[in-house]
Structures are given as C-alpha cells and as structure tokens.
C-alpha atoms as a PDB file:
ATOM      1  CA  UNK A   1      48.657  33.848  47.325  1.00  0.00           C
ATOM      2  CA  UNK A   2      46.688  31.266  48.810  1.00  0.00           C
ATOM      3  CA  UNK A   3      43.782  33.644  49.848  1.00  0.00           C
ATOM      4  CA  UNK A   4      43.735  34.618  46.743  1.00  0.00           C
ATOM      5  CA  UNK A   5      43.113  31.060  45.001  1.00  0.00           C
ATOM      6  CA  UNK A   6      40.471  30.330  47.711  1.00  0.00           C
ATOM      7  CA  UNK A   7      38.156  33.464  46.426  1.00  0.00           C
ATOM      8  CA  UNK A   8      38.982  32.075  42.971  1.00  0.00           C
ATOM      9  CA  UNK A   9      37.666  29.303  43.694  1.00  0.00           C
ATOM     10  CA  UNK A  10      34.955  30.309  45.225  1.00  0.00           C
ATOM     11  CA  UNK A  11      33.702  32.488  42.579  1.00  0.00           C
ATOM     12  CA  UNK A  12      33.659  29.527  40.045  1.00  0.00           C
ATOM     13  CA  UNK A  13      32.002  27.447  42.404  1.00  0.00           C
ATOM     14  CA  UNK A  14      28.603  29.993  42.356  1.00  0.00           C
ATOM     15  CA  UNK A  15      28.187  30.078  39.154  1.00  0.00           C
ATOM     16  CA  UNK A  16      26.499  27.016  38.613  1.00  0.00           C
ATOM     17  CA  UNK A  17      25.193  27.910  34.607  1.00  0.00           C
ATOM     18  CA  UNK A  18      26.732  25.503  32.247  1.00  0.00           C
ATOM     19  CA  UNK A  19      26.103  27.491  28.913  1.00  0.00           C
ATOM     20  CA  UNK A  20      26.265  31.485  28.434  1.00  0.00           C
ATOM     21  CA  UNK A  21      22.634  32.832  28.626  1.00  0.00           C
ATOM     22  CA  UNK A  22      21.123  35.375  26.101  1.00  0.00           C
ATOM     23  CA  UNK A  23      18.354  38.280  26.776  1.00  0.00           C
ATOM     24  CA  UNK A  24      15.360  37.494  24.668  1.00  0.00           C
ATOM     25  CA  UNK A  25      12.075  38.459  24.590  1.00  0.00           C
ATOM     26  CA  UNK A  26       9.963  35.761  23.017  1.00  0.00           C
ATOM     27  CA  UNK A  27       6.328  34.276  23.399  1.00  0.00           C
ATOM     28  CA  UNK A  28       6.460  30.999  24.848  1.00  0.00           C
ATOM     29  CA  UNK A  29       4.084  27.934  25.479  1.00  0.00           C
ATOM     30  CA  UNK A  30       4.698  24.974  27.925  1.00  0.00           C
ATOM     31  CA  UNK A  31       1.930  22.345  28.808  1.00  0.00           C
ATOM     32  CA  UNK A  32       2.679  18.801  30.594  1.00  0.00           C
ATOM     33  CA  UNK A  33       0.150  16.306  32.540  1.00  0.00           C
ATOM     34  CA  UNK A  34      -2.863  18.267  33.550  1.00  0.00           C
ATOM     35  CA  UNK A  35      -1.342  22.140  33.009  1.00  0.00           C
ATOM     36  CA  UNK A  36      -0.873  23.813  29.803  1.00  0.00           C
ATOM     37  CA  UNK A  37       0.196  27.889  30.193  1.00  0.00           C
ATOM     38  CA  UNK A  38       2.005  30.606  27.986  1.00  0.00           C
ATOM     39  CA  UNK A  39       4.496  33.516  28.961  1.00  0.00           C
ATOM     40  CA  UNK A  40       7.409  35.257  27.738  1.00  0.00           C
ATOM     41  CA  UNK A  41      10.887  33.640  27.149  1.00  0.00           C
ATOM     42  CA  UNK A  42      13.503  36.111  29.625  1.00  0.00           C
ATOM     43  CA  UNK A  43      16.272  34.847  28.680  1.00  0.00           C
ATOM     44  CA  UNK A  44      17.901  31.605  26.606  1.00  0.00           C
ATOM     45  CA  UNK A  45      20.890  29.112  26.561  1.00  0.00           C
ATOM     46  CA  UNK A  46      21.938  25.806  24.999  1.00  0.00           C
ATOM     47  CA  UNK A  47      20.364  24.196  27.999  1.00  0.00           C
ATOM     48  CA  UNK A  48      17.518  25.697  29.255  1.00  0.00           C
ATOM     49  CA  UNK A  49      15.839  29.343  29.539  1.00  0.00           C
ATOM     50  CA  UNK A  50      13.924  31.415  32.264  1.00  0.00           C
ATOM     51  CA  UNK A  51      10.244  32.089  31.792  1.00  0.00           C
ATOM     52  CA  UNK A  52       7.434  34.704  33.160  1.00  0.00           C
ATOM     53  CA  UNK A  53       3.968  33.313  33.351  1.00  0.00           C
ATOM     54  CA  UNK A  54       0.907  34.074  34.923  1.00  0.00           C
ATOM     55  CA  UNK A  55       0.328  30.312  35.577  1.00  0.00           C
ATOM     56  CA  UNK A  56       2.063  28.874  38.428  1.00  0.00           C
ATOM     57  CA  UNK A  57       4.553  25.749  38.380  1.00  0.00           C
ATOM     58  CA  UNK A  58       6.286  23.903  41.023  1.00  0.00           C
ATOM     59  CA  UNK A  59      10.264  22.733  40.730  1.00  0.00           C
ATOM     60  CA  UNK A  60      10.632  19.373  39.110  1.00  0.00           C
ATOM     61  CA  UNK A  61       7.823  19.407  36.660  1.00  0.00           C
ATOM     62  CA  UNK A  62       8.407  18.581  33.173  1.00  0.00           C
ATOM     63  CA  UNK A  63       6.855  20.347  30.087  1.00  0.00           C
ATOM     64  CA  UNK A  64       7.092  20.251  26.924  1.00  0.00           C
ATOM     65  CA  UNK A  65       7.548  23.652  25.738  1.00  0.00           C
ATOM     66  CA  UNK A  66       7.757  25.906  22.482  1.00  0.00           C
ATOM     67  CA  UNK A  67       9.368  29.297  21.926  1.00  0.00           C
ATOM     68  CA  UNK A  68       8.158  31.640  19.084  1.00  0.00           C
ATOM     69  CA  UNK A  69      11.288  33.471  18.011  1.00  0.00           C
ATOM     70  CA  UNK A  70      11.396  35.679  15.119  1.00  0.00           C
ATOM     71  CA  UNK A  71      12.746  34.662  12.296  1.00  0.00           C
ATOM     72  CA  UNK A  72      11.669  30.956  12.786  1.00  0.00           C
ATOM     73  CA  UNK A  73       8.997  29.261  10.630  1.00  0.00           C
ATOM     74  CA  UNK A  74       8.135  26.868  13.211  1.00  0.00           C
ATOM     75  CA  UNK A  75       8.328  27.689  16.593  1.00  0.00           C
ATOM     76  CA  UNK A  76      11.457  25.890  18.128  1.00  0.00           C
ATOM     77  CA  UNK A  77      10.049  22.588  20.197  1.00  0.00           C
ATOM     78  CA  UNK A  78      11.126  21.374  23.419  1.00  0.00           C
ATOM     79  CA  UNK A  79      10.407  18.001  23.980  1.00  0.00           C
ATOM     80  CA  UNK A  80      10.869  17.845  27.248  1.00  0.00           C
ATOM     81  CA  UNK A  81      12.101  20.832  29.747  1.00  0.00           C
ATOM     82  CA  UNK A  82      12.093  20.216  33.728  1.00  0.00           C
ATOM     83  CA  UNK A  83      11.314  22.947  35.743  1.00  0.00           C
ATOM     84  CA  UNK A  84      14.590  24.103  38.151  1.00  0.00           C
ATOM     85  CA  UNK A  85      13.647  26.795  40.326  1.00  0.00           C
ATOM     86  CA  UNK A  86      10.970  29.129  40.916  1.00  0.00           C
ATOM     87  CA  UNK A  87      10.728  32.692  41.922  1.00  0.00           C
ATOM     88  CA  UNK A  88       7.549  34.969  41.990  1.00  0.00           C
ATOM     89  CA  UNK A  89       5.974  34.484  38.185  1.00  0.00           C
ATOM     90  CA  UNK A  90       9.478  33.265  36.889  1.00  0.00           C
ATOM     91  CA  UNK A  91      11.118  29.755  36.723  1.00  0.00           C
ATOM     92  CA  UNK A  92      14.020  28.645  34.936  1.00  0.00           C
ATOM     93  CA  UNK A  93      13.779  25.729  32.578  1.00  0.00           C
ATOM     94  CA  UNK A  94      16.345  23.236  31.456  1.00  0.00           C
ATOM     95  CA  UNK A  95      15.853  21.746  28.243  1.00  0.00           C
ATOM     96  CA  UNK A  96      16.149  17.583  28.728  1.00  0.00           C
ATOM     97  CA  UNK A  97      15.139  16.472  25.654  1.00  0.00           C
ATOM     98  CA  UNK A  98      14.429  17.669  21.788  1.00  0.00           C
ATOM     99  CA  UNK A  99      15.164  16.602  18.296  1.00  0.00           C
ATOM    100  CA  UNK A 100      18.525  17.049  16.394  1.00  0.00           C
ATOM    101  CA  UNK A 101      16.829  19.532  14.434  1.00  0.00           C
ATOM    102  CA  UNK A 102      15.033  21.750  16.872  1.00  0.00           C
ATOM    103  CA  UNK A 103      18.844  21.619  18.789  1.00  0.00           C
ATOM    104  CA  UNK A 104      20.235  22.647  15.490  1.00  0.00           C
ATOM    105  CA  UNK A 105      17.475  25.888  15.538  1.00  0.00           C
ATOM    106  CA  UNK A 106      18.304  26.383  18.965  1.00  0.00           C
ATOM    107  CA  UNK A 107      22.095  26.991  18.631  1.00  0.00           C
ATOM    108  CA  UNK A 108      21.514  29.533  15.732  1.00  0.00           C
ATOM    109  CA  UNK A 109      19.101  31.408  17.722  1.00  0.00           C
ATOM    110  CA  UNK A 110      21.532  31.968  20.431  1.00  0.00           C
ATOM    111  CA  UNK A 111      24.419  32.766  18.027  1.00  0.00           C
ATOM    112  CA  UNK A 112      21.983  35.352  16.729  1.00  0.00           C
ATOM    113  CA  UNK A 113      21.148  36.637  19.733  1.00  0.00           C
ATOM    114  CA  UNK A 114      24.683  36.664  20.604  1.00  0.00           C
ATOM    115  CA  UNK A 115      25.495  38.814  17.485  1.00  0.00           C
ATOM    116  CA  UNK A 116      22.911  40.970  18.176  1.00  0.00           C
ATOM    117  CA  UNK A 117      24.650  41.760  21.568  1.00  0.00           C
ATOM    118  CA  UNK A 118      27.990  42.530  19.876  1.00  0.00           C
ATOM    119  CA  UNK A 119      26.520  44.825  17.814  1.00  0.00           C
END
C-alpha cells in the first residue's frame, strides 16, 4: 500500500499545469521592449498558452500579447504574459496580467473549445 501512495504521489507532483489546457489553432501577436513577433496559438488555458513563432524569445521575457480567435470581435488582449520555457520555435506563455473583460473572453473561449472537444 505504501508503494502504491508514493507513485501517487509522484504522478501529481509532475504535473505542474494549474488549469486544463485546450488545442487551438489561432493567429497570435506578442511584442514587449525592443521585439514585436506573430505565430500561432498551440494550445490555451486560464493561465497561459504555448506558442510557435519564427521569432525567437528567451525564458522570463514579458509580452504583451493578443490572440485572434474566431468568433471574437476584438482579438482577446494580454496585458502582460511572461515567457516560461522554450523549446525549438515554441514557448509557453503564462498570462500575468489582463483586464476583467478580456479574462471574461478568455474563459468562454476555453469553455468553447472545451465543448468543441466533447463533441
């Protein structure tokens, strides 16, 4: 029993993802201090979403970015989003800062996206 709590707890300890992420497929922007660059949105959660761009970054930096989803009249703002990690011409963002509103947007995106998953 007790090996069996230890790989438990092990598995939870991994996963280090705070919010369920969503596939997506959307045109993105991001530009902070003295680089500006566009790519495609991967994927997408409550707090933060993975990006491929042609344009390198470096962990740490902090964009503002903007994601062009479907269905949106505006595209949903990002005040501020700090780069986490980096791999090849990916890099996960998590989101640090945005208005009420855009974090009102943001939440119905990813219940849509969930649905659309269900379905």
């Amino acid at each position: 029993m007790a090996v069996k709590a230890q790989a438990l707890k092990k598995d939870r300890g991994t996963e280090k993802r705070l919010h369920p992420r969503f596939t997506a497929q959307f045109r993105s922007t991001f530009s902070g201090g003295q680089r500006e660059g566009q790519g495609k949105t991967l994927d997408l959660s409550d707090g933060g979403c993975r990006i491929e761009a042609d344009c390198p970054v470096v962990p740490n930096t902090a964009f503002e970015c903007r994601i062009y989803a479907p269905g949106l009249s505006w595209p949903l703002r990002i005040d501020e989003a700090q780069v986490r990690w980096v791999k090849g011409n990916t890099f996960g963002l998590e989101f640090k800062t945005m208005h009420p509103d855009e974090r009102v947007k943001l939440k119905q995106l990813i219940a849509d996206l969930k649905a659309d998953k269900m379905s």
